[in-house]
PDB file of N, CA and C in Angstrom:
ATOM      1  N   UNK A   1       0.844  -1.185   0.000  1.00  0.00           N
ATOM      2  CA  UNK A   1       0.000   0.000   0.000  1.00  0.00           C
ATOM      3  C   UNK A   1       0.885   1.243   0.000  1.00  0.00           C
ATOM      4  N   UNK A   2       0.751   2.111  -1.113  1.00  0.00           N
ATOM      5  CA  UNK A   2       1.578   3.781  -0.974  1.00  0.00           C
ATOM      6  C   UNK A   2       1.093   4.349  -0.100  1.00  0.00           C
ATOM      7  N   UNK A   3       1.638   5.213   0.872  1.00  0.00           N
ATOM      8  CA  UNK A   3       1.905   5.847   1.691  1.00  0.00           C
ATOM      9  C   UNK A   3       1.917   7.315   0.754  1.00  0.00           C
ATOM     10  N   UNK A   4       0.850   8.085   1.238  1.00  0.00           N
ATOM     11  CA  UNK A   4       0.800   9.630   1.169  1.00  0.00           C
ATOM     12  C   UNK A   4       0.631  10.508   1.874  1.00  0.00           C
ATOM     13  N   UNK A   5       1.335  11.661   1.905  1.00  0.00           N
ATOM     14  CA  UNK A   5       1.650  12.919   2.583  1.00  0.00           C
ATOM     15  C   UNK A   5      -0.054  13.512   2.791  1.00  0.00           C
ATOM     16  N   UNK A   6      -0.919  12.965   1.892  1.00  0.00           N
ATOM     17  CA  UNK A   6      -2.209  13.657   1.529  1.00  0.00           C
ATOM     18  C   UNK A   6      -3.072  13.442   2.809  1.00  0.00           C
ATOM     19  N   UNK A   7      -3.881  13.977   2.922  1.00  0.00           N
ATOM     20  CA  UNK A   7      -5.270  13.298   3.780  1.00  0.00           C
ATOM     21  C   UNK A   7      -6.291  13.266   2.705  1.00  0.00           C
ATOM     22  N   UNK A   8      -7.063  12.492   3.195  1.00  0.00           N
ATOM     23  CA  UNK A   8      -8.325  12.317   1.961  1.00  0.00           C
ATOM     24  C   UNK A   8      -9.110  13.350   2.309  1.00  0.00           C
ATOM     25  N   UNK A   9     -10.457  13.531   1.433  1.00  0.00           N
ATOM     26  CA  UNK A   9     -11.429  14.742   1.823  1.00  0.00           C
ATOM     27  C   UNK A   9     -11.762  14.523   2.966  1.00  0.00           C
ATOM     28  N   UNK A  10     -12.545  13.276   3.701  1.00  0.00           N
ATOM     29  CA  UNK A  10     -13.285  12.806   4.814  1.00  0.00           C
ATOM     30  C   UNK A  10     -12.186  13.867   5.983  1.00  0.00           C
ATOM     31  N   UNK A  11     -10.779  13.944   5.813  1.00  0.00           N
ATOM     32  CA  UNK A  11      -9.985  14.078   7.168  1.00  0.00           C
ATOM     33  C   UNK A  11      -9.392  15.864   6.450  1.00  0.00           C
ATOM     34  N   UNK A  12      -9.036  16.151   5.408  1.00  0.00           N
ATOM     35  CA  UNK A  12      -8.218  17.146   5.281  1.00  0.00           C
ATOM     36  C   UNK A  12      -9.220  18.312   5.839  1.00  0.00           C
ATOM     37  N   UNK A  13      -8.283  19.617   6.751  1.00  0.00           N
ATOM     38  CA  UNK A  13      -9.106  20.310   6.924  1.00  0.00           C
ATOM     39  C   UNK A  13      -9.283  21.512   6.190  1.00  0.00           C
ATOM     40  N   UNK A  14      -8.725  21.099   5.043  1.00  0.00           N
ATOM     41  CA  UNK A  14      -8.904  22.595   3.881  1.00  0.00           C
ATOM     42  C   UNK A  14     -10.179  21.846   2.928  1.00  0.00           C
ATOM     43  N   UNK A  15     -10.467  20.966   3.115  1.00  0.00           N
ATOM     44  CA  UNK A  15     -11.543  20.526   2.354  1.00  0.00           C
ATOM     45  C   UNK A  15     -12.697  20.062   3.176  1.00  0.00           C
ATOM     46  N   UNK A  16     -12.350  20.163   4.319  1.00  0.00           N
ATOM     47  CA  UNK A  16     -13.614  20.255   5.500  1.00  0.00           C
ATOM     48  C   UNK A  16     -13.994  21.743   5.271  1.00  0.00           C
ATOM     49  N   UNK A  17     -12.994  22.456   5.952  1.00  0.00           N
ATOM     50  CA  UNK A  17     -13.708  24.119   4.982  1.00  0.00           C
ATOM     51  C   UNK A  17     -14.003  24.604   4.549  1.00  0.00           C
ATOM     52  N   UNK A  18     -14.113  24.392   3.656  1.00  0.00           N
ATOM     53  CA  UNK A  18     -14.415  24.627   1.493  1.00  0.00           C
ATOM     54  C   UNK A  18     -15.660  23.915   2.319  1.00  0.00           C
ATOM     55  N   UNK A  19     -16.435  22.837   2.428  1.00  0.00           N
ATOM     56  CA  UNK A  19     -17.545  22.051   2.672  1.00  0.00           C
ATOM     57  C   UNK A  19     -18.102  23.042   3.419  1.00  0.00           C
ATOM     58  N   UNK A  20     -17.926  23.623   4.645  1.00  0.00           N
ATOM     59  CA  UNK A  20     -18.911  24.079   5.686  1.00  0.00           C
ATOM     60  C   UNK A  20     -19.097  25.357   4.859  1.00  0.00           C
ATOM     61  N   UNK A  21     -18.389  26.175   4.114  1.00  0.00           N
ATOM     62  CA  UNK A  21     -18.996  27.488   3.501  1.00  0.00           C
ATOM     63  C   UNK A  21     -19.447  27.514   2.469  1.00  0.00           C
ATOM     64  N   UNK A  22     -19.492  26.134   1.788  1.00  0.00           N
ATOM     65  CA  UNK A  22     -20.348  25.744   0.408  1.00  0.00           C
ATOM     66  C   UNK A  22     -21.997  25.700   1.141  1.00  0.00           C
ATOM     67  N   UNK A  23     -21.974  25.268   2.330  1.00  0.00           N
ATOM     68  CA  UNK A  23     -23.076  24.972   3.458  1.00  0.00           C
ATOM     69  C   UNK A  23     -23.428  26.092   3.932  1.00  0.00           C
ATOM     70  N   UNK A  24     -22.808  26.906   3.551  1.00  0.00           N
ATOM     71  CA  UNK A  24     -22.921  28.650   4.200  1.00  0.00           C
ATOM     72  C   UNK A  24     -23.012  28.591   5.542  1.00  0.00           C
ATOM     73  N   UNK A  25     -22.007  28.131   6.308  1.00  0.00           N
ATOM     74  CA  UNK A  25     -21.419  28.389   6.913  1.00  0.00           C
ATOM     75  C   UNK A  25     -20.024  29.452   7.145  1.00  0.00           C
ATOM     76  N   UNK A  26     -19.962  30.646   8.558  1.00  0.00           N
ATOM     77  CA  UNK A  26     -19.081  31.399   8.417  1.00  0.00           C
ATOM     78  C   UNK A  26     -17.746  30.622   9.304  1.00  0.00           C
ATOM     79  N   UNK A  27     -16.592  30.766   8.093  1.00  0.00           N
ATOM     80  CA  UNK A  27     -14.867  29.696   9.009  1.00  0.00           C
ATOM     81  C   UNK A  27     -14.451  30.298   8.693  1.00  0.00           C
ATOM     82  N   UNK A  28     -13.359  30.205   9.455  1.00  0.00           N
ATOM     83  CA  UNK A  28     -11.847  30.315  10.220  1.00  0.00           C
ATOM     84  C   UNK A  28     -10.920  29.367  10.125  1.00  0.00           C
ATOM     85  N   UNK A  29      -9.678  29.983   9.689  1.00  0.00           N
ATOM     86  CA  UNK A  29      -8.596  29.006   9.564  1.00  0.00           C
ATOM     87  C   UNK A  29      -7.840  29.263  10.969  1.00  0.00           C
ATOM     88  N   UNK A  30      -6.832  28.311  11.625  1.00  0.00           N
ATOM     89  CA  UNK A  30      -5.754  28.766  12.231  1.00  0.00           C
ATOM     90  C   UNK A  30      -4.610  27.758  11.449  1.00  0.00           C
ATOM     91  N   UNK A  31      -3.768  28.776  11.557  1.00  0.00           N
ATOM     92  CA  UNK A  31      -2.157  27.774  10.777  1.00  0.00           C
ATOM     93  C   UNK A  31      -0.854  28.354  11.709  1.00  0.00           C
ATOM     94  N   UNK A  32      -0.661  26.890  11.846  1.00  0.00           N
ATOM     95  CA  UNK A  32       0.678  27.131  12.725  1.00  0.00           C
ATOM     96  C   UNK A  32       1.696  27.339  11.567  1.00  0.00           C
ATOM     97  N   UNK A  33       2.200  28.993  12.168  1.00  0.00           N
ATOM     98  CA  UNK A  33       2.888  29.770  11.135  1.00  0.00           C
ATOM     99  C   UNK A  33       4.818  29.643  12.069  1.00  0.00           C
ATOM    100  N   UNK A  34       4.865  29.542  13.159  1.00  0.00           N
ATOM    101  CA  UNK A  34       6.215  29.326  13.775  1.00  0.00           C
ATOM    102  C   UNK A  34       6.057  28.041  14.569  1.00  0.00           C
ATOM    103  N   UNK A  35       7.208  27.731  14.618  1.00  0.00           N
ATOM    104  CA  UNK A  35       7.648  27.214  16.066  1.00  0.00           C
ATOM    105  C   UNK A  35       8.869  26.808  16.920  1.00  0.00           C
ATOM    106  N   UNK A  36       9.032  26.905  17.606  1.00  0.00           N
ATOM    107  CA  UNK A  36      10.509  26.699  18.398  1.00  0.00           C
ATOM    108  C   UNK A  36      10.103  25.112  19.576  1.00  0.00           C
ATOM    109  N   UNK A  37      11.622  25.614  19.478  1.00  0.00           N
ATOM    110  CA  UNK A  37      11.683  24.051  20.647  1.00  0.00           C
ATOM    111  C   UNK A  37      10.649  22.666  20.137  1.00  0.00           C
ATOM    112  N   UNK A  38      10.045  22.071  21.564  1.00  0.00           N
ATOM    113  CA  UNK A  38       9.230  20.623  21.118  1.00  0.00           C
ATOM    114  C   UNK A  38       7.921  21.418  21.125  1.00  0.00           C
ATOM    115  N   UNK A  39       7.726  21.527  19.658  1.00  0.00           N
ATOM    116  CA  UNK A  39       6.288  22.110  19.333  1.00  0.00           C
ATOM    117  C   UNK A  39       5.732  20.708  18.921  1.00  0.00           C
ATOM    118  N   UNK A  40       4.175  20.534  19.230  1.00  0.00           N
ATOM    119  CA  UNK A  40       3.764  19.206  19.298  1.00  0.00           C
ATOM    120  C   UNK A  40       2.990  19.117  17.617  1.00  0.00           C
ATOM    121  N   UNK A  41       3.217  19.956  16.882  1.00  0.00           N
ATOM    122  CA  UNK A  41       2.272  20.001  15.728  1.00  0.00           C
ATOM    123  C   UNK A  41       3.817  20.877  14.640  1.00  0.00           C
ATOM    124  N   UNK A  42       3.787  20.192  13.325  1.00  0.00           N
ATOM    125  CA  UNK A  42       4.461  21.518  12.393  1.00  0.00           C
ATOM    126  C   UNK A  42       3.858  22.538  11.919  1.00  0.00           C
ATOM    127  N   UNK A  43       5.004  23.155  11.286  1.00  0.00           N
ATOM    128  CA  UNK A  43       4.727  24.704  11.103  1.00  0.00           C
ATOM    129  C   UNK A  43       3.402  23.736   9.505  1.00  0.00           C
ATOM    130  N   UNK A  44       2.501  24.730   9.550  1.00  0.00           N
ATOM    131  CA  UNK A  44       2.002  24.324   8.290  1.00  0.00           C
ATOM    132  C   UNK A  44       0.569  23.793   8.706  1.00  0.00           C
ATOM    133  N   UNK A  45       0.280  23.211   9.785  1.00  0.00           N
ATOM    134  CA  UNK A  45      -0.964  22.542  10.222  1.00  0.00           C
ATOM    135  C   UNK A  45      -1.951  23.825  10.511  1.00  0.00           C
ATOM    136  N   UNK A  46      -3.217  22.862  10.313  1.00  0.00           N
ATOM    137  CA  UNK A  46      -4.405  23.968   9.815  1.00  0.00           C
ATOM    138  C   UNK A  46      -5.378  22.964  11.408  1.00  0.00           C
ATOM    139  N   UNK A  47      -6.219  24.278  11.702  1.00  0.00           N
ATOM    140  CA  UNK A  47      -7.682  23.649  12.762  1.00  0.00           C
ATOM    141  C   UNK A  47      -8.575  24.809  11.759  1.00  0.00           C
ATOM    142  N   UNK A  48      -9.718  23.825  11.471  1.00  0.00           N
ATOM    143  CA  UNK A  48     -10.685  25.001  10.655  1.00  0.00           C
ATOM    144  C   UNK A  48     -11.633  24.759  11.991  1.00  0.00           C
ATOM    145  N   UNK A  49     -12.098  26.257  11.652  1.00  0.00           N
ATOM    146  CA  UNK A  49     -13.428  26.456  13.044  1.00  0.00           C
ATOM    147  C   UNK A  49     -14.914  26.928  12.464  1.00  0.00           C
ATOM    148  N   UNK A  50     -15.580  26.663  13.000  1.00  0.00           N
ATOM    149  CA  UNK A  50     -17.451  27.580  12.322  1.00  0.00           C
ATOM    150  C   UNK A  50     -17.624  28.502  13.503  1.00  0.00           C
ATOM    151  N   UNK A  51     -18.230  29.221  13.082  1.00  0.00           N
ATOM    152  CA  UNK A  51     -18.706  30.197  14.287  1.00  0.00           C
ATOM    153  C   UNK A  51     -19.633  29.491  15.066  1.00  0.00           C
ATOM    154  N   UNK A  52     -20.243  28.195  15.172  1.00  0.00           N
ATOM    155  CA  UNK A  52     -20.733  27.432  16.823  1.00  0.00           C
ATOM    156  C   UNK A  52     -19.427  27.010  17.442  1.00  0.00           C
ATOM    157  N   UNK A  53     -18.427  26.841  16.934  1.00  0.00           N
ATOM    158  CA  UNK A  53     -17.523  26.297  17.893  1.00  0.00           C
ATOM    159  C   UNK A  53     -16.854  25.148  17.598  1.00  0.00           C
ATOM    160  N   UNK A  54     -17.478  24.894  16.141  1.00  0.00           N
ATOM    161  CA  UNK A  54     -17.090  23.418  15.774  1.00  0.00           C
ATOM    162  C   UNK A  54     -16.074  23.355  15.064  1.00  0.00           C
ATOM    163  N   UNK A  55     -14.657  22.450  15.092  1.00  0.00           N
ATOM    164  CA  UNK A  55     -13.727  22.144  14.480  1.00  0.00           C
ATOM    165  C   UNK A  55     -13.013  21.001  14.234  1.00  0.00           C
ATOM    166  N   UNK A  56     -12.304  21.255  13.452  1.00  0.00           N
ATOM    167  CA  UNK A  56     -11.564  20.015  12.461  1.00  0.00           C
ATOM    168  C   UNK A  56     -10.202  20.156  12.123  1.00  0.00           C
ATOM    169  N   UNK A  57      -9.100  19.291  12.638  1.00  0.00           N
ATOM    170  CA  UNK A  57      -7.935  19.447  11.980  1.00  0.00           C
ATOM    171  C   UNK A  57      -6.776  19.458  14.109  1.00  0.00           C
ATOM    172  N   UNK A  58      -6.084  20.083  13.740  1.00  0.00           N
ATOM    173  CA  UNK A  58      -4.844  20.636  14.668  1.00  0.00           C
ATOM    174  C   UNK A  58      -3.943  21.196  14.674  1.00  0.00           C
ATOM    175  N   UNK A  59      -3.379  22.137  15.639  1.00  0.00           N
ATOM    176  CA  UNK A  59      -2.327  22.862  15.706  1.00  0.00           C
ATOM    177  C   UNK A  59      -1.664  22.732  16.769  1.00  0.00           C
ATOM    178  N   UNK A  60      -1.674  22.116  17.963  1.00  0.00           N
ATOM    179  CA  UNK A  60      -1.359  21.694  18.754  1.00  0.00           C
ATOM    180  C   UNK A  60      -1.486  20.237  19.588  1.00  0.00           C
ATOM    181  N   UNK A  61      -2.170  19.268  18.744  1.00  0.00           N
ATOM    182  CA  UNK A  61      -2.097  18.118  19.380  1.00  0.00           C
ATOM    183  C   UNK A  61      -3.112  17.825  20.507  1.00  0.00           C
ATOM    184  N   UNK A  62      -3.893  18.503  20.767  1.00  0.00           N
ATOM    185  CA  UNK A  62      -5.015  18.546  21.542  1.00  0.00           C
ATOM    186  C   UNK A  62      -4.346  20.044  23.166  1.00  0.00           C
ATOM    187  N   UNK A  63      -3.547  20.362  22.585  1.00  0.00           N
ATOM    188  CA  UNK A  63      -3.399  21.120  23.935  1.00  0.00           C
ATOM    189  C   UNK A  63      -3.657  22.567  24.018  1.00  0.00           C
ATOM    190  N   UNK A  64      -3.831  23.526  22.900  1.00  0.00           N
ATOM    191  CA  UNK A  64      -4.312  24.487  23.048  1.00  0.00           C
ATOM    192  C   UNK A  64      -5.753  24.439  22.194  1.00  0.00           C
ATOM    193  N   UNK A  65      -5.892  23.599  21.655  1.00  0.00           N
ATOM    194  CA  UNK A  65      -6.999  23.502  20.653  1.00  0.00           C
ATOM    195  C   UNK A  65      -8.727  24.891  21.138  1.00  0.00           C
ATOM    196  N   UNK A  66      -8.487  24.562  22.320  1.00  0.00           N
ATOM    197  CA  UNK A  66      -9.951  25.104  22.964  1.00  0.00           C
ATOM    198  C   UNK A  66      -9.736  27.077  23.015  1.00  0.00           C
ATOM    199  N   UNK A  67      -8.526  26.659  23.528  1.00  0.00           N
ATOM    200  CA  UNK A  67      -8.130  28.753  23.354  1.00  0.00           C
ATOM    201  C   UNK A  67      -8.085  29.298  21.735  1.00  0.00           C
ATOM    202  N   UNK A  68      -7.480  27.910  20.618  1.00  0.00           N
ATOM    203  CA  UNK A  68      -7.303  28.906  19.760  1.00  0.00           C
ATOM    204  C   UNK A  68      -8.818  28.965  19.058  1.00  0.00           C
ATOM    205  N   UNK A  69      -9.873  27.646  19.410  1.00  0.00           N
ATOM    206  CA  UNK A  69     -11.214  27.711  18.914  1.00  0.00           C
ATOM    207  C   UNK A  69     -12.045  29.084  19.755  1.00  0.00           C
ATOM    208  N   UNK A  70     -11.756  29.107  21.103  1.00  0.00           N
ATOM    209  CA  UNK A  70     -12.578  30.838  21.365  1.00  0.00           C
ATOM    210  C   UNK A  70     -12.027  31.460  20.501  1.00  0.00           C
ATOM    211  N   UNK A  71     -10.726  31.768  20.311  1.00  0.00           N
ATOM    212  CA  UNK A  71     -10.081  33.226  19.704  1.00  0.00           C
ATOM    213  C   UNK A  71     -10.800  33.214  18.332  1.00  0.00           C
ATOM    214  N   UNK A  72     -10.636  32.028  17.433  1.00  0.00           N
ATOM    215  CA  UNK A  72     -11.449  32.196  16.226  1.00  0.00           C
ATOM    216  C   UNK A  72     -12.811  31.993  15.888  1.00  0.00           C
ATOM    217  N   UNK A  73     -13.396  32.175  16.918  1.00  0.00           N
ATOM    218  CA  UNK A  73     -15.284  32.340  16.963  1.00  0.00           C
ATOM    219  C   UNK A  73     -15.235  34.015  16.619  1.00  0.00           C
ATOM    220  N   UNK A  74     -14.186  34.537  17.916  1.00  0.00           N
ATOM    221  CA  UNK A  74     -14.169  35.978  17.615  1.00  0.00           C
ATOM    222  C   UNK A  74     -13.309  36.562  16.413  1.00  0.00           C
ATOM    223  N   UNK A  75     -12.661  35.333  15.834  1.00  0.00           N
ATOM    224  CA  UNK A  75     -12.534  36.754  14.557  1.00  0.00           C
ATOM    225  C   UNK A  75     -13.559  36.249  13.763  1.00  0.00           C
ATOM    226  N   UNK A  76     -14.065  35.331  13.725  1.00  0.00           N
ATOM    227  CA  UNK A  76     -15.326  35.490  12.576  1.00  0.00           C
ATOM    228  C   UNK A  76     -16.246  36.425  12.966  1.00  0.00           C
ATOM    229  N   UNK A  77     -16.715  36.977  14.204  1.00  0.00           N
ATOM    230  CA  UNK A  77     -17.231  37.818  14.567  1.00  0.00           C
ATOM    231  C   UNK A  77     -17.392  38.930  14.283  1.00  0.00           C
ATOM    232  N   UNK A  78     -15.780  38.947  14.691  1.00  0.00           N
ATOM    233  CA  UNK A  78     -15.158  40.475  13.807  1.00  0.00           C
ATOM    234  C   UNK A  78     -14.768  40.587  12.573  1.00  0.00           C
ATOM    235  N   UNK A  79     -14.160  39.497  11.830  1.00  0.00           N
ATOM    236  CA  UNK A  79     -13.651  40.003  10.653  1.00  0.00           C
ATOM    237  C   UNK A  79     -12.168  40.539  10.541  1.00  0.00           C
ATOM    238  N   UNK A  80     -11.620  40.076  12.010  1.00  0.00           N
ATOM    239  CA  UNK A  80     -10.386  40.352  12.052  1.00  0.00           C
ATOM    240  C   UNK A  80      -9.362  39.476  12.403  1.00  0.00           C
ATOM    241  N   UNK A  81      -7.803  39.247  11.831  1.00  0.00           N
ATOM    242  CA  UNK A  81      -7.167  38.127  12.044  1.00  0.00           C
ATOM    243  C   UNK A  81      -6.457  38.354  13.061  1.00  0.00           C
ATOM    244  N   UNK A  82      -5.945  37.555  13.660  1.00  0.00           N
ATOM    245  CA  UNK A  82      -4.943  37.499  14.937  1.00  0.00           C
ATOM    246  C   UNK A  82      -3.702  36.504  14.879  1.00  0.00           C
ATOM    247  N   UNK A  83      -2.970  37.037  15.736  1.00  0.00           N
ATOM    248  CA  UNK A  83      -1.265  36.110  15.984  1.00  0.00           C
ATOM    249  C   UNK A  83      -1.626  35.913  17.071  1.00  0.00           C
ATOM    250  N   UNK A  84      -1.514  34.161  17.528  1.00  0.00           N
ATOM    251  CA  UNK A  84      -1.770  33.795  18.814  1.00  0.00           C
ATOM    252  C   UNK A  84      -0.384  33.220  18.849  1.00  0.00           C
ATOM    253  N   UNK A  85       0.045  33.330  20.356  1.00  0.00           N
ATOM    254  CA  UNK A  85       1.466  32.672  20.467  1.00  0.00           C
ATOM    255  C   UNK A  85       1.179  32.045  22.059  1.00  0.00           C
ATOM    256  N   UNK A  86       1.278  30.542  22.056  1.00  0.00           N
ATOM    257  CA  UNK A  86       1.372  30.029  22.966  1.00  0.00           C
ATOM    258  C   UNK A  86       3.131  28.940  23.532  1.00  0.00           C
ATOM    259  N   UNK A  87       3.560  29.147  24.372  1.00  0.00           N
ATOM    260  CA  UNK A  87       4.506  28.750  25.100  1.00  0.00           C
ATOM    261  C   UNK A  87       4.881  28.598  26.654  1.00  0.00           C
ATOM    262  N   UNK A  88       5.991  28.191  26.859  1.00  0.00           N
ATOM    263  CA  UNK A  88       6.022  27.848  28.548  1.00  0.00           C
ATOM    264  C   UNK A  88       6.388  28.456  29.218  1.00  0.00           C
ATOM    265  N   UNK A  89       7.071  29.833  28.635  1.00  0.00           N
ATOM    266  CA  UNK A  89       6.968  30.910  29.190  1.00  0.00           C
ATOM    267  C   UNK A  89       6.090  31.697  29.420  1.00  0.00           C
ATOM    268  N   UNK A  90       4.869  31.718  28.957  1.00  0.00           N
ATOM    269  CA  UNK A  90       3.663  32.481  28.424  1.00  0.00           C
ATOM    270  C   UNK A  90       2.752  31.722  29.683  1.00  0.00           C
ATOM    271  N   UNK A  91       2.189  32.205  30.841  1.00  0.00           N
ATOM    272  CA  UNK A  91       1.195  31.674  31.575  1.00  0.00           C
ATOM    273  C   UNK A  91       0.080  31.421  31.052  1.00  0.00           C
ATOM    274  N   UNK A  92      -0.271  31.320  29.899  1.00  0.00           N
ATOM    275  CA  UNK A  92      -1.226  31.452  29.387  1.00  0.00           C
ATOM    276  C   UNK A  92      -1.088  29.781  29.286  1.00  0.00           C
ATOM    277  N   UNK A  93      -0.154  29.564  28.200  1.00  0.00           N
ATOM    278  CA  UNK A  93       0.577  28.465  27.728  1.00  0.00           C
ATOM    279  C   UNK A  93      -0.471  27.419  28.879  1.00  0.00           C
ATOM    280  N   UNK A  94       0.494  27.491  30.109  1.00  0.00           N
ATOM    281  CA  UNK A  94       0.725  26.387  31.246  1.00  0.00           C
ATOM    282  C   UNK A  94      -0.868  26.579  31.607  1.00  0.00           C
ATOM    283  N   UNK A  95      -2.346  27.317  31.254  1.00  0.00           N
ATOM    284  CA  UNK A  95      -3.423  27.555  31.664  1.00  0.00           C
ATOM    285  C   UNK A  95      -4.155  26.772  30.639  1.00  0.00           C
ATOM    286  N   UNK A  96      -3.618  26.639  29.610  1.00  0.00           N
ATOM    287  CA  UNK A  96      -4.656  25.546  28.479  1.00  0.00           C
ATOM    288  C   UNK A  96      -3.596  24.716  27.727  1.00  0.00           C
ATOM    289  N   UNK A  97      -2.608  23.826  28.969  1.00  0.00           N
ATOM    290  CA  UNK A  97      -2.183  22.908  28.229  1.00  0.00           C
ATOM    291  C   UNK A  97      -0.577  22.777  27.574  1.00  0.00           C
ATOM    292  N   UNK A  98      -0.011  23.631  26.870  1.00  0.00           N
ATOM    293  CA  UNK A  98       1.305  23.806  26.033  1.00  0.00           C
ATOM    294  C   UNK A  98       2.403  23.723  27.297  1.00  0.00           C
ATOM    295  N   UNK A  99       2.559  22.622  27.944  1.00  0.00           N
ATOM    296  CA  UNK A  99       3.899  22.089  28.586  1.00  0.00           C
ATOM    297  C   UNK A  99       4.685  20.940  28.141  1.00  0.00           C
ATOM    298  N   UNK A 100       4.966  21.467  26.874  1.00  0.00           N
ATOM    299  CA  UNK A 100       5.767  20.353  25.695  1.00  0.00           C
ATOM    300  C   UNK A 100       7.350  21.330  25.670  1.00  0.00           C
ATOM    301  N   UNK A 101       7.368  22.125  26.826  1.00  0.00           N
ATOM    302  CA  UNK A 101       8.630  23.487  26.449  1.00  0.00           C
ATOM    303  C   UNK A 101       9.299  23.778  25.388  1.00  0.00           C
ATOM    304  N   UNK A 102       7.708  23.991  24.107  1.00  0.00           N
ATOM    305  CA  UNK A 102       8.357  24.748  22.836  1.00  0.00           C
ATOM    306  C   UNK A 102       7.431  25.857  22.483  1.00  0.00           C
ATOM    307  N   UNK A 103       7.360  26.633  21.820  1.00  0.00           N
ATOM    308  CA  UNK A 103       6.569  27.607  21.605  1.00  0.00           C
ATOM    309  C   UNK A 103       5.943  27.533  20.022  1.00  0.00           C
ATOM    310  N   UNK A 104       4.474  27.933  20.087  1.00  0.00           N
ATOM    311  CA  UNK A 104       3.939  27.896  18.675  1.00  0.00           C
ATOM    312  C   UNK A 104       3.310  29.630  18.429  1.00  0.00           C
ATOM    313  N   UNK A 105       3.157  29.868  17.042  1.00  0.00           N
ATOM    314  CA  UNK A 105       2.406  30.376  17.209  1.00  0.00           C
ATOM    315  C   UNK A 105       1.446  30.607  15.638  1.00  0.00           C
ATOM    316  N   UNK A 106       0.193  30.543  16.104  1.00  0.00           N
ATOM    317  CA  UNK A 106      -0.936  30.710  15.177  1.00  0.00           C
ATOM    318  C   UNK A 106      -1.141  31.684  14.581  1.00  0.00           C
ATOM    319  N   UNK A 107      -1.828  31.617  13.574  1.00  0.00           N
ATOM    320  CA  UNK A 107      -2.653  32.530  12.768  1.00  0.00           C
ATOM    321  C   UNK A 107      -3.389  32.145  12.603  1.00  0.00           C
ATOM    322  N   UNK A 108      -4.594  33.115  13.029  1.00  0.00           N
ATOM    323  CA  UNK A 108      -5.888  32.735  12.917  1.00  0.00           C
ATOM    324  C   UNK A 108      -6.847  33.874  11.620  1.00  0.00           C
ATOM    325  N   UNK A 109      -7.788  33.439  10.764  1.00  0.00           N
ATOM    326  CA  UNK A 109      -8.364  34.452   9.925  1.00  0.00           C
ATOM    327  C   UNK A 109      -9.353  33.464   9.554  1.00  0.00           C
ATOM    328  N   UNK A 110     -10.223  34.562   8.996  1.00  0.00           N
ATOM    329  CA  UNK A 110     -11.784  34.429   8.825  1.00  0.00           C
ATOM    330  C   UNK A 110     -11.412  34.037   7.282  1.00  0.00           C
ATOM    331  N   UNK A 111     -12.046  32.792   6.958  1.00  0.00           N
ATOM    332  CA  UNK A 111     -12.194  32.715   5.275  1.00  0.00           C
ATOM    333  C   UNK A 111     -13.072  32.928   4.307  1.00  0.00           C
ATOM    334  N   UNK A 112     -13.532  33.385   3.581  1.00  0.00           N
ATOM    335  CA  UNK A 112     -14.268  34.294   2.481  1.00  0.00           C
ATOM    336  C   UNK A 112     -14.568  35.250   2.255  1.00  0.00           C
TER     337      UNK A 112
END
């Protein structure tokens, strides 16, 4: 069996996305745009979000997942993108999870 880099539609979350706003639904991307040290996800990984709260994909491996899904309810809200940076220096970090002592950080934006 070949082995691919791909995910199929059922799992990729750029084609879970494309789906929920064909559904007219309003999403949000986040993409892990840095990272240092033991970041638990690479640079490049996508979590798509809907404005209920619902998402698909990862940027952290289950450990910030829930902070960066509030932050991107509110930019669909607003219409505005954000740099989220979580690490173990960052109390924030050690409050939802990121004690892998590497630092990430997101981008989050509204898509369409």
């Amino acid at each position: 069996m070949e082995r691919s880099i791909y995910l199929d539609g059922a799992r990729d979350p750029l084609i879970i996305a494309e789906g929920w706003m064909k559904d007219g639904k309003d999403v949000a991307i986040a993409t892990v745009v840095e990272t240092w040290g033991s970041a638990p996800r690479p640079v490049g990984s996508h979590l798509v979000i809907d404005a209920e709260g619902n998402f698909h994909g990862s940027v952290s491996g289950g450990c910030v997942e829930g902070a960066v899904v509030a932050e991107a309810v509110d930019v669909i809200d607003s219409g505005k993108a954000k740099m989220l940076e979580f690490g173990v220096a960052d109390e924030t970090a050690w409050q939802v999870g990121l004690s892998c002592g590497g630092r990430i950080k997101v981008y989050v934006e509204r898509l369409g």
